[in-house]
Protein backbone atom coordinates (compact mmCIF):
# COMPACT_ATOMS: atom_id res chain seq x y z
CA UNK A 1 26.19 -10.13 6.51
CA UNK A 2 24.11 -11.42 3.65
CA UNK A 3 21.86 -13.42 6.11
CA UNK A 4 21.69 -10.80 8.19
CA UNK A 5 20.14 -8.79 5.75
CA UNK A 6 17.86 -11.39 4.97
CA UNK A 7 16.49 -12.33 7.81
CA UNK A 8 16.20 -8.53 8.59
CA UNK A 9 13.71 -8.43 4.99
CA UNK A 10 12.14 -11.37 5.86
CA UNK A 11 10.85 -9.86 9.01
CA UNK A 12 10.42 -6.65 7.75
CA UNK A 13 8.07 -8.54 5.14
CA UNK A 14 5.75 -10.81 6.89
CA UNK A 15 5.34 -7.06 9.10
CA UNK A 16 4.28 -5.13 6.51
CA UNK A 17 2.26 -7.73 5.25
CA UNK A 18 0.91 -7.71 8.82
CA UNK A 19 -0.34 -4.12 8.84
CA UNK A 20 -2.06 -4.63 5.25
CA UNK A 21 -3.73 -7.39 7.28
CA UNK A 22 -4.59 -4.81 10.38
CA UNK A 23 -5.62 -2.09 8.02
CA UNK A 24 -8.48 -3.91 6.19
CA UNK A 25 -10.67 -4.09 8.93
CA UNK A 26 -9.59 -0.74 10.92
CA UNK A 27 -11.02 2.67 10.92
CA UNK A 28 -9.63 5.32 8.33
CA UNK A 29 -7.42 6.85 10.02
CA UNK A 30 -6.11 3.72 11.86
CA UNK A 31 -5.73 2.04 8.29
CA UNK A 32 -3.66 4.95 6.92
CA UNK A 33 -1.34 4.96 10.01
CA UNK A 34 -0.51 1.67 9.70
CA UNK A 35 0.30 1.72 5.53
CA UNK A 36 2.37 4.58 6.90
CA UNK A 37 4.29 2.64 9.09
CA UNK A 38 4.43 -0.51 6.63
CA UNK A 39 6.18 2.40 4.07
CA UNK A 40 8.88 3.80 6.61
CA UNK A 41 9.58 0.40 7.48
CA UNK A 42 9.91 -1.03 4.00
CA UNK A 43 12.15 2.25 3.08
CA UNK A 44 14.53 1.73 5.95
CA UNK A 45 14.89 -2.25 5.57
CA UNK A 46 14.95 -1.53 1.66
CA UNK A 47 12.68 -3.98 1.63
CA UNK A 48 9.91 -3.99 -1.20
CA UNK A 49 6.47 -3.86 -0.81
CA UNK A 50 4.35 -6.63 -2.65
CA UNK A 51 2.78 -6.57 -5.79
CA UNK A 52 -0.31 -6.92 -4.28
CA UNK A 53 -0.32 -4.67 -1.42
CA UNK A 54 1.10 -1.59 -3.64
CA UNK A 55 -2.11 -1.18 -5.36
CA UNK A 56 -4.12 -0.66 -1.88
CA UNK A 57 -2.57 2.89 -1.11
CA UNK A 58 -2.03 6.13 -2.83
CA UNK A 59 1.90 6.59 -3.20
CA UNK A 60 1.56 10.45 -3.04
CA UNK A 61 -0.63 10.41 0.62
CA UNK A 62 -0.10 7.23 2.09
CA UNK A 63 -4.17 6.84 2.54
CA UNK A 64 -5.34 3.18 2.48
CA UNK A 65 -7.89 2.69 -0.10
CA UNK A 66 -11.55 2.21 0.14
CA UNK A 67 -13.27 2.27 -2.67
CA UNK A 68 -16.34 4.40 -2.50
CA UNK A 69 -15.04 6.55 0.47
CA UNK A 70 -11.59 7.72 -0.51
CA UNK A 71 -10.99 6.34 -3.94
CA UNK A 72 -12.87 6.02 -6.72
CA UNK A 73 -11.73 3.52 -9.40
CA UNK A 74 -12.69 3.22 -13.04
CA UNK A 75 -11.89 0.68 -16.05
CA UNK A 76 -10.78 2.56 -19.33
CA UNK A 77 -9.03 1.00 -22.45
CA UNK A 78 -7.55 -1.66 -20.72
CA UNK A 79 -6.42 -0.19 -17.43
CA UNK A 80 -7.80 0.29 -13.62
CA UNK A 81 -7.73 4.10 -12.62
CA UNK A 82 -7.69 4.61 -8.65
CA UNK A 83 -8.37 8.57 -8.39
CA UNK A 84 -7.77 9.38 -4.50
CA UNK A 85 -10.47 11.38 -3.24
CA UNK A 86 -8.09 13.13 -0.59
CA UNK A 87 -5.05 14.60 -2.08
CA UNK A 88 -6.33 14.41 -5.90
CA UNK A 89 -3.89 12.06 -7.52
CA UNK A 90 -4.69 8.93 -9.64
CA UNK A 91 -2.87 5.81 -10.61
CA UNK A 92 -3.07 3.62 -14.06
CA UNK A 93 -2.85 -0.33 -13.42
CA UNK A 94 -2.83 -2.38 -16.87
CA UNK A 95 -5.01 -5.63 -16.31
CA UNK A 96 -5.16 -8.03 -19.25
């Protein structure tokens, strides 16, 4: 069963890493489709999404980030702020 399950989040990871991939170079609404797909699948394989790839979308929306046409992102005292132009929320990132 283990291996199952593994293989199972193995696929479901190299996927959503996939539509990441597809989403950089799509359209707007095309890119925020597919993050929305990469989250249902990632919620029903219980499979995480990377480090990397979390900081590309707003959690509360689901829209893929561009910065300068939906998000807007700012340094302050040691962290990244992406403010999401379309539903109004922002996120803190520490960077050293």
């Amino acid at each position: 069963m283990k291996e199952k399950n593994a293989k199972i989040r193995e696929t479901a990871e190299r996927q959503i890493r996939e539509l990441f991939r597809q989403a950089e170079s799509a359209r707007q609404e095309l890119a925020d489709r597919y993050v929305k797909l990469a989250w249902s699948l990632s919620t029903k394989t219980k499979t995480p999404i990377p480090r990397e790839l979390k900081r590309r979308f707003c959690r509360k929306c689901l829209s893929y980030f561009v910065p300068g046409r939906n998000c807007r992102v700012r340094v302050s005292k040691g962290k990244v702020v992406c403010y999401c132009l379309n539903c109004r929320t922002f996120r803190r990132f520490v960077y050293k």
